[in-house]
PDB file of N, CA and C in Angstrom:
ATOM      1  N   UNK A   1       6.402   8.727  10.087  1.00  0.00           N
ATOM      2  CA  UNK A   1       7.594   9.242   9.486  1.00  0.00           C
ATOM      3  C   UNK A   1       8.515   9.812  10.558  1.00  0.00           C
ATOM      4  N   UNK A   2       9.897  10.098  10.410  1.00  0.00           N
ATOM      5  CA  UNK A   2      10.740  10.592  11.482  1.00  0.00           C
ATOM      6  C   UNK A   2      10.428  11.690  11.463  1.00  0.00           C
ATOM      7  N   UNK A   3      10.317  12.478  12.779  1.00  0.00           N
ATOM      8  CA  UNK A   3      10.126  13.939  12.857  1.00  0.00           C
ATOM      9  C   UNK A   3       8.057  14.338  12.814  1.00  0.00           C
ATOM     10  N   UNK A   4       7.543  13.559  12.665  1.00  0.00           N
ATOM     11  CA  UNK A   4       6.161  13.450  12.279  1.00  0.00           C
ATOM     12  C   UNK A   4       6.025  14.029  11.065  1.00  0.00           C
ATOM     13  N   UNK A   5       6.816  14.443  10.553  1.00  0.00           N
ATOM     14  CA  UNK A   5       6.300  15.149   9.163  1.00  0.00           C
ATOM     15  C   UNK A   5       5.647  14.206   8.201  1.00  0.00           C
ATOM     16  N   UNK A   6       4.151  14.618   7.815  1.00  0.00           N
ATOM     17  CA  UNK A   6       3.644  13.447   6.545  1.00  0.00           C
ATOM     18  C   UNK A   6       4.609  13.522   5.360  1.00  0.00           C
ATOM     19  N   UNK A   7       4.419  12.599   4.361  1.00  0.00           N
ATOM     20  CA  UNK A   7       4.793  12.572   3.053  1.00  0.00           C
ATOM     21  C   UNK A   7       3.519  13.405   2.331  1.00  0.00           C
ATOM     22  N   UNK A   8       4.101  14.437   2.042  1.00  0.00           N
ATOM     23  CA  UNK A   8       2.774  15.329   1.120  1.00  0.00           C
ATOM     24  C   UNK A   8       3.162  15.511  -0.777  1.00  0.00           C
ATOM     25  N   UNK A   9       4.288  15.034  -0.874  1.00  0.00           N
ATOM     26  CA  UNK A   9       4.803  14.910  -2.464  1.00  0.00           C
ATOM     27  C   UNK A   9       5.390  14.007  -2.895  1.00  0.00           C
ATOM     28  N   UNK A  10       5.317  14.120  -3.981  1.00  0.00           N
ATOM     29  CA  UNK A  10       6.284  12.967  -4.501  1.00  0.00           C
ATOM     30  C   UNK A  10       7.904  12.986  -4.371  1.00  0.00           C
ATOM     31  N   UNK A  11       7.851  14.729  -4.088  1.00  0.00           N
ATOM     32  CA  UNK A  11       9.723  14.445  -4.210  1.00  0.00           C
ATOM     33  C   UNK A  11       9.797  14.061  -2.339  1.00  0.00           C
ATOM     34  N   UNK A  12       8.780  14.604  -1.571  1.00  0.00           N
ATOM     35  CA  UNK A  12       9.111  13.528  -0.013  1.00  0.00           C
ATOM     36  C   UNK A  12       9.447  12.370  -0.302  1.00  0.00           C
ATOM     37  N   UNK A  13       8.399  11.567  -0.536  1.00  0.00           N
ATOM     38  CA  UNK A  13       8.515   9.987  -1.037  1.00  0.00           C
ATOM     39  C   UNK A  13       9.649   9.993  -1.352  1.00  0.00           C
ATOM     40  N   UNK A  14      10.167  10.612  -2.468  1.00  0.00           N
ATOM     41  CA  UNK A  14      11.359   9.679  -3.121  1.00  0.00           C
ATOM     42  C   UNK A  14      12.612  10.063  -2.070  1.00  0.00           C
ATOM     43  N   UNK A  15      12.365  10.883  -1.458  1.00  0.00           N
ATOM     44  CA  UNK A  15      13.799  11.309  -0.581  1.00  0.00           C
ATOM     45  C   UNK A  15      13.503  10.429   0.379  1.00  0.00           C
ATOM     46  N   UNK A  16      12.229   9.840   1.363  1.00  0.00           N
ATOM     47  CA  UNK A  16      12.089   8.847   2.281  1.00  0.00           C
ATOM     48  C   UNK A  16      12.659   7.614   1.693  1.00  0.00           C
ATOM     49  N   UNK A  17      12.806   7.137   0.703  1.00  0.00           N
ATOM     50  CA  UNK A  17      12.691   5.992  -0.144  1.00  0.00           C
ATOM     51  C   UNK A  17      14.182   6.174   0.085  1.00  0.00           C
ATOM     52  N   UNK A  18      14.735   7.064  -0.079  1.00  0.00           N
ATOM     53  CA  UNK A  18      16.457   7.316  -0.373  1.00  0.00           C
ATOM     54  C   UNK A  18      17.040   6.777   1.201  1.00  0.00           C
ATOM     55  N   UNK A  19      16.315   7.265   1.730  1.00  0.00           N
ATOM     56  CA  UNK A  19      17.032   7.622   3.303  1.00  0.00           C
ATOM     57  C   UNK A  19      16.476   5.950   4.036  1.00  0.00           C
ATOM     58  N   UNK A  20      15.904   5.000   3.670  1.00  0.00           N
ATOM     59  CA  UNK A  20      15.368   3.789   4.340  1.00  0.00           C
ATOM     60  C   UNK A  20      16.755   3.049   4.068  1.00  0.00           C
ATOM     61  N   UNK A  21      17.092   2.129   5.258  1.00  0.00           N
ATOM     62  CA  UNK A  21      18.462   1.400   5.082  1.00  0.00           C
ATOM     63  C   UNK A  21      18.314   0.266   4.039  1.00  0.00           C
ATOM     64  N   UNK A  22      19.085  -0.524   4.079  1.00  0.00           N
ATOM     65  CA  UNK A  22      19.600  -1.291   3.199  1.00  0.00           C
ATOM     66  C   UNK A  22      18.791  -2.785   3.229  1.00  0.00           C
ATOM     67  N   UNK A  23      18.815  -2.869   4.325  1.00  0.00           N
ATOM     68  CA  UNK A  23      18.268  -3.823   4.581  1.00  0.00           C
ATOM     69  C   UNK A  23      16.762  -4.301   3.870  1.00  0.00           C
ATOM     70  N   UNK A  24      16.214  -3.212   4.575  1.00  0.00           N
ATOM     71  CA  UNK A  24      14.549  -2.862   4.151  1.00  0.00           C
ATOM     72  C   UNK A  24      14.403  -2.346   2.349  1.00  0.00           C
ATOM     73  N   UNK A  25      15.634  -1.679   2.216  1.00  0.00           N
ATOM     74  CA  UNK A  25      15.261  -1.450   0.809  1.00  0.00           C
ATOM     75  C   UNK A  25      15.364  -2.567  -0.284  1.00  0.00           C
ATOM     76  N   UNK A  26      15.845  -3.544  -0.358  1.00  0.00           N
ATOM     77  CA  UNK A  26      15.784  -4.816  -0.577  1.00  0.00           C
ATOM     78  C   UNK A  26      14.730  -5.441  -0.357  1.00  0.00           C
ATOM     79  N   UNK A  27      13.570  -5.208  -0.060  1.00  0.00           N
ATOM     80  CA  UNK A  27      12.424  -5.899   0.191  1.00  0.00           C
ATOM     81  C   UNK A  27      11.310  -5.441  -0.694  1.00  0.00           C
ATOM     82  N   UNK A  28      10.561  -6.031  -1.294  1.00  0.00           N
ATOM     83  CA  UNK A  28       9.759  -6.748  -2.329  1.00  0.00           C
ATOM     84  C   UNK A  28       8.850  -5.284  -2.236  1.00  0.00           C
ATOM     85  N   UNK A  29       7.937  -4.965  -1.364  1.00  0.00           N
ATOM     86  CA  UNK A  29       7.384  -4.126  -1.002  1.00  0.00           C
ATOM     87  C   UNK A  29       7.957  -2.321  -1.460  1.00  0.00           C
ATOM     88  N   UNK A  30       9.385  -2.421  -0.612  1.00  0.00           N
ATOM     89  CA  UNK A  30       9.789  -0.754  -1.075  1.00  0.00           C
ATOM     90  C   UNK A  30      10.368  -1.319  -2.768  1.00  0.00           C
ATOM     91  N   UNK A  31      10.914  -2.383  -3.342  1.00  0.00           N
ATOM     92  CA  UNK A  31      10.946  -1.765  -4.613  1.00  0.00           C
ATOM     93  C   UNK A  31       9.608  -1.689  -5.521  1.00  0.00           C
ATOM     94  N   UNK A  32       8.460  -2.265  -5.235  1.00  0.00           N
ATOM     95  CA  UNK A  32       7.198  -2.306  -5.601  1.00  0.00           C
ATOM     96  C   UNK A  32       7.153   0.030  -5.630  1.00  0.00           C
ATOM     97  N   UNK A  33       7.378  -0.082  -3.986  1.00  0.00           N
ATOM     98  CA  UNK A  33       7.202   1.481  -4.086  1.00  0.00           C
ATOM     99  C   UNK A  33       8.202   2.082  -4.925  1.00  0.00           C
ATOM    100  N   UNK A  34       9.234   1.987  -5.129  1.00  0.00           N
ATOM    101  CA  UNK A  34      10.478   2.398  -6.240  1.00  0.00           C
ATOM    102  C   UNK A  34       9.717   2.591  -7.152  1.00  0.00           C
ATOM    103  N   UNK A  35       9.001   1.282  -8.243  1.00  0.00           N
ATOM    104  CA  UNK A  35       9.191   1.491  -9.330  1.00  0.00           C
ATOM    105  C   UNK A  35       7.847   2.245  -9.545  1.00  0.00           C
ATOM    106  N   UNK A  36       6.929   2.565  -8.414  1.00  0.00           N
ATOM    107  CA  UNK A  36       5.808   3.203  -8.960  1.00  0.00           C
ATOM    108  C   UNK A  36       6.028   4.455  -9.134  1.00  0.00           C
ATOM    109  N   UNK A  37       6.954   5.124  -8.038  1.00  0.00           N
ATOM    110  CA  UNK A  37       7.204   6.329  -7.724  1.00  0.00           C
ATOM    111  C   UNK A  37       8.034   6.739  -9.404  1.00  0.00           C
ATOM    112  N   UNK A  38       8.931   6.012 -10.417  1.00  0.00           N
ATOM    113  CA  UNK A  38       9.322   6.336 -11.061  1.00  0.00           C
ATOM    114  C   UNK A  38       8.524   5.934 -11.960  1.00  0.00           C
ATOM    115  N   UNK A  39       7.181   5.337 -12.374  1.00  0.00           N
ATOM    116  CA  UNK A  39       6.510   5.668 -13.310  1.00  0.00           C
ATOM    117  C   UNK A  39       5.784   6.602 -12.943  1.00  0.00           C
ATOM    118  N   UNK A  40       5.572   7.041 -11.695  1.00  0.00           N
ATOM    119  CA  UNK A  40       4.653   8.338 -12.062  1.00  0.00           C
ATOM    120  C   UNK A  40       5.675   9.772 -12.772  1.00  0.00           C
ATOM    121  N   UNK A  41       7.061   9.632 -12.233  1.00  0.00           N
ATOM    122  CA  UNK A  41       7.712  10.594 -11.989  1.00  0.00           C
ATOM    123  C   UNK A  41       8.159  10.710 -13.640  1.00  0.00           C
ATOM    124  N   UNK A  42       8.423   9.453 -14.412  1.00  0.00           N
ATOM    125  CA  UNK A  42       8.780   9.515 -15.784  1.00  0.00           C
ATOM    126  C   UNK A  42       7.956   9.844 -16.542  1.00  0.00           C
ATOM    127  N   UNK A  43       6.866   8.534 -16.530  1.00  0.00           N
ATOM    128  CA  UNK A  43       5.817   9.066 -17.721  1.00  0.00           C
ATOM    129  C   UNK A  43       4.432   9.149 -17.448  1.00  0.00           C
ATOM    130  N   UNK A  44       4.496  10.283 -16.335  1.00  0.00           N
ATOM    131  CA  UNK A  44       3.028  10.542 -16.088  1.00  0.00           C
ATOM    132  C   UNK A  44       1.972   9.718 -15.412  1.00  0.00           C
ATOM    133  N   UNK A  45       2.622   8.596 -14.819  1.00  0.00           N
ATOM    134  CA  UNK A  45       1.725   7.168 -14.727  1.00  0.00           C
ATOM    135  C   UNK A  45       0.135   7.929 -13.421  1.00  0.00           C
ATOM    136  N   UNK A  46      -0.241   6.863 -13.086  1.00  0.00           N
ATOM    137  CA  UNK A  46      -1.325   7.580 -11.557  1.00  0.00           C
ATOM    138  C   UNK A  46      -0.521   7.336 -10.753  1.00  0.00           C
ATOM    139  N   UNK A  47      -1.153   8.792  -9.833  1.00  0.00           N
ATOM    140  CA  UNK A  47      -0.416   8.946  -9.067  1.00  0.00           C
ATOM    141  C   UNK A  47      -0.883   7.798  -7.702  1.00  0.00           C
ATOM    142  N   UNK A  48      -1.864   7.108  -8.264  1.00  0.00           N
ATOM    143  CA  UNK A  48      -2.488   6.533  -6.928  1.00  0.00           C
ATOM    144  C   UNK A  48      -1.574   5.481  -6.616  1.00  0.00           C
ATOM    145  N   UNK A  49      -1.220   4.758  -7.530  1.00  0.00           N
ATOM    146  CA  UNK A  49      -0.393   3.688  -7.481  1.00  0.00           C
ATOM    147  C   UNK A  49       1.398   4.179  -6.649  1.00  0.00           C
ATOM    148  N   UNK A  50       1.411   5.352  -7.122  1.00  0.00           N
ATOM    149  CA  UNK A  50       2.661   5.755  -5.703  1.00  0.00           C
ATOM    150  C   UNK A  50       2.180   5.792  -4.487  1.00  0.00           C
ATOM    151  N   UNK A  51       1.134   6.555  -4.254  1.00  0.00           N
ATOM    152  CA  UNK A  51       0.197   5.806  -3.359  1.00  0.00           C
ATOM    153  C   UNK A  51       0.328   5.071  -2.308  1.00  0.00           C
ATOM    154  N   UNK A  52      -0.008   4.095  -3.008  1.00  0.00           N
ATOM    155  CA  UNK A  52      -0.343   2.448  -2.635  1.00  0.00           C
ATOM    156  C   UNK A  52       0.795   1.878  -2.706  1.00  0.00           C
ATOM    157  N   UNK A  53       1.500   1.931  -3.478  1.00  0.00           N
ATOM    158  CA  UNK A  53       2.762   1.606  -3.399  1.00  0.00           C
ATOM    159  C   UNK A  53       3.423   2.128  -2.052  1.00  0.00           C
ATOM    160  N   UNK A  54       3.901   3.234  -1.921  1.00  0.00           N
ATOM    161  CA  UNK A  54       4.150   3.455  -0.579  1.00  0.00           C
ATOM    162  C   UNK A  54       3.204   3.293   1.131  1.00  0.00           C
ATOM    163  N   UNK A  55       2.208   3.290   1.220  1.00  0.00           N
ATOM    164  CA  UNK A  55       1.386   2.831   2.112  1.00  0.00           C
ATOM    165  C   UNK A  55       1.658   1.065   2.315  1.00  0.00           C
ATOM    166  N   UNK A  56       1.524   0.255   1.561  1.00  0.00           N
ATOM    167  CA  UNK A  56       1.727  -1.021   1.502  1.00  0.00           C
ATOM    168  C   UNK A  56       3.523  -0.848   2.103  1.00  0.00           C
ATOM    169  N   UNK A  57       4.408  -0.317   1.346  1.00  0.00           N
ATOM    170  CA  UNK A  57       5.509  -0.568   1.744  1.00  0.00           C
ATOM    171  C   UNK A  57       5.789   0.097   3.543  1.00  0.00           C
ATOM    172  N   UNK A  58       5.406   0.987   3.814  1.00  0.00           N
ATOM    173  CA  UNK A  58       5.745   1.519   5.186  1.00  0.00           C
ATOM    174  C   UNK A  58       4.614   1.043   6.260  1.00  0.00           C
ATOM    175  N   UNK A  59       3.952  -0.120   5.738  1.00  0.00           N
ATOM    176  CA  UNK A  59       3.185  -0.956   6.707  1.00  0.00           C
ATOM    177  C   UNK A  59       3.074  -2.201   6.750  1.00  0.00           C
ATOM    178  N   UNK A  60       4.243  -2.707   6.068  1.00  0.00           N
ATOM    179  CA  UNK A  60       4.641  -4.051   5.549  1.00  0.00           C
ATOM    180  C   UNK A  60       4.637  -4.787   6.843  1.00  0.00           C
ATOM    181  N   UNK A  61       5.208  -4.147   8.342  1.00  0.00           N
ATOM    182  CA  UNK A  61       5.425  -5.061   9.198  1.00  0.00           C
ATOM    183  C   UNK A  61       4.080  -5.332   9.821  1.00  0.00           C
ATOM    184  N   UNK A  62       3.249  -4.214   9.613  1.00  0.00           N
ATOM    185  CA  UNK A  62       1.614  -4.493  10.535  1.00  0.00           C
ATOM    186  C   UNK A  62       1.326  -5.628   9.810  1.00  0.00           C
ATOM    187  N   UNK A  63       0.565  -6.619  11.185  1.00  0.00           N
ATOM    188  CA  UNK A  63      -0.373  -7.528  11.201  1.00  0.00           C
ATOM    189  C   UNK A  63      -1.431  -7.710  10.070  1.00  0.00           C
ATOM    190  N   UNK A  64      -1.659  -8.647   9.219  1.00  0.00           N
ATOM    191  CA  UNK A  64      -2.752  -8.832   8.510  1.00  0.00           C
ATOM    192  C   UNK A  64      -4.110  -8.736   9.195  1.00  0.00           C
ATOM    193  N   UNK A  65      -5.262  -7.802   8.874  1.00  0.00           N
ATOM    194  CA  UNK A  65      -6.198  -7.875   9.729  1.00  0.00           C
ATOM    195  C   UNK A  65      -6.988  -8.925   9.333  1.00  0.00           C
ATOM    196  N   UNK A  66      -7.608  -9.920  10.392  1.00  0.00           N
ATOM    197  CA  UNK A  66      -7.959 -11.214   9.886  1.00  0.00           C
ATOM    198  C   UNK A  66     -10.007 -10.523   9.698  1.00  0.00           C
ATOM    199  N   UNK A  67     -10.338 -11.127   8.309  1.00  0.00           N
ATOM    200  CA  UNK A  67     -11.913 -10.486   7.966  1.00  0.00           C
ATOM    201  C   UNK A  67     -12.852 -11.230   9.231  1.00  0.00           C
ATOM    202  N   UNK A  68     -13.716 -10.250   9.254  1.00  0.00           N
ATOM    203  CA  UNK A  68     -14.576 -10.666   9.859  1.00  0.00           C
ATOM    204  C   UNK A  68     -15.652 -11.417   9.325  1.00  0.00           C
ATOM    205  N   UNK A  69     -15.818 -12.591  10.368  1.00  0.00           N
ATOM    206  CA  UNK A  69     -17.017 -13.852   9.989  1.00  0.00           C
ATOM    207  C   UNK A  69     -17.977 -13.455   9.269  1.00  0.00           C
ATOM    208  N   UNK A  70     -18.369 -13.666   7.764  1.00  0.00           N
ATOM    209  CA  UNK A  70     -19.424 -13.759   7.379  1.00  0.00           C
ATOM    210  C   UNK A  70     -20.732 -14.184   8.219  1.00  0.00           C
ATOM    211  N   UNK A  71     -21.571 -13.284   7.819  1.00  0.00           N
ATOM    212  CA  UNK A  71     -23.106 -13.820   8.122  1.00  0.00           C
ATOM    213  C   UNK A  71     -23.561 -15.032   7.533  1.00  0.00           C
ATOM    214  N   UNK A  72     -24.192 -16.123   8.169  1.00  0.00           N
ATOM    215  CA  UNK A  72     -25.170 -17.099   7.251  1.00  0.00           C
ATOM    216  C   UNK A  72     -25.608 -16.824   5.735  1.00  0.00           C
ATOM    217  N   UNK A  73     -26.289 -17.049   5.037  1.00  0.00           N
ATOM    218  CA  UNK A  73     -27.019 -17.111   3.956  1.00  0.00           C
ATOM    219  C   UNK A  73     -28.074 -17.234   4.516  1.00  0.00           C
ATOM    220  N   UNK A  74     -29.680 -16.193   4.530  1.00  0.00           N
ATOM    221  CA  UNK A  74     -30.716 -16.899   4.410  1.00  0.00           C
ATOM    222  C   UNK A  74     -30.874 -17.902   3.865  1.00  0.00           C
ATOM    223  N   UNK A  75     -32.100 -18.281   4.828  1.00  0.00           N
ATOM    224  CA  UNK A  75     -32.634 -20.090   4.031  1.00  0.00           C
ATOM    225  C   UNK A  75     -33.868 -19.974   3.232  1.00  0.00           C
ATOM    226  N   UNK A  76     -33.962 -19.779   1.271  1.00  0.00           N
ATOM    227  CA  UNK A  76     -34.432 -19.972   0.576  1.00  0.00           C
ATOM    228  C   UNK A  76     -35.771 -21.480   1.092  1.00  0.00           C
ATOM    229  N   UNK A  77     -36.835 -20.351   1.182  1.00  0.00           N
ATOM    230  CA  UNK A  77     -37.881 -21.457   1.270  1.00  0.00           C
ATOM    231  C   UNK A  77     -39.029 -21.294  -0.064  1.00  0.00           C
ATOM    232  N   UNK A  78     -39.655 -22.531  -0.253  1.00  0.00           N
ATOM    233  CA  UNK A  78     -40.191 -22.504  -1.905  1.00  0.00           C
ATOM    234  C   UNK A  78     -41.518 -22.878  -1.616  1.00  0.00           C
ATOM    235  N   UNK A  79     -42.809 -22.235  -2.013  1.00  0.00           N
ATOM    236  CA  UNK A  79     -44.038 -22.199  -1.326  1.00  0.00           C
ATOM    237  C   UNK A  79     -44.751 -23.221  -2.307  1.00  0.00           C
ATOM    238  N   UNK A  80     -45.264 -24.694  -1.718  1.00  0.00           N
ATOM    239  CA  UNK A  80     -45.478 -25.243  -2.487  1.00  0.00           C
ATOM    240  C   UNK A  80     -47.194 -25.683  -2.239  1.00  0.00           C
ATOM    241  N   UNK A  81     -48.005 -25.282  -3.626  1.00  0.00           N
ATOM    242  CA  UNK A  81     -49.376 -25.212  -3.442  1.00  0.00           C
ATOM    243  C   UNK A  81     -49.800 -26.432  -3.680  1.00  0.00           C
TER     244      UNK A  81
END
């Protein structure tokens, strides 16, 4: 955040949300964060989803982390008498 200050409320959020340019606010991501921030703020919605909503949006430009390689499958052996 500018200044290092975290986002610790919802009315931060929505004033960060205010203050992001034009450009970026047009993008899929911050209105995702918009509209969560105003269902929590209207009708009570979770708050997790402002959340997530904002985390996803202010890390939109980081890299997808690619998963790491699964392990094999053991090899099922069948004991035959």
């Amino acid at each position: 955040m500018p200044g290092g200050k975290p986002l610790v409320t919802l009315r931060d959020a929505a004033h960060y949300v205010t203050t992001v340019p034009k450009a970026e606010h047009d993008a899929p991501e911050w209105q995702a964060a918009m509209e969560a921030l105003l269902l929590v703020a209207e009708r009570d919605g979770p708050t997790m989803f402002a959340r997530i909503g904002m985390m996803r949006a202010l890390h939109r430009h980081r890299p997808k982390d690619t998963p790491a390689p699964r392990p094999k499958a053991a090899k099922a052996y069948w004991i035959v008498r």
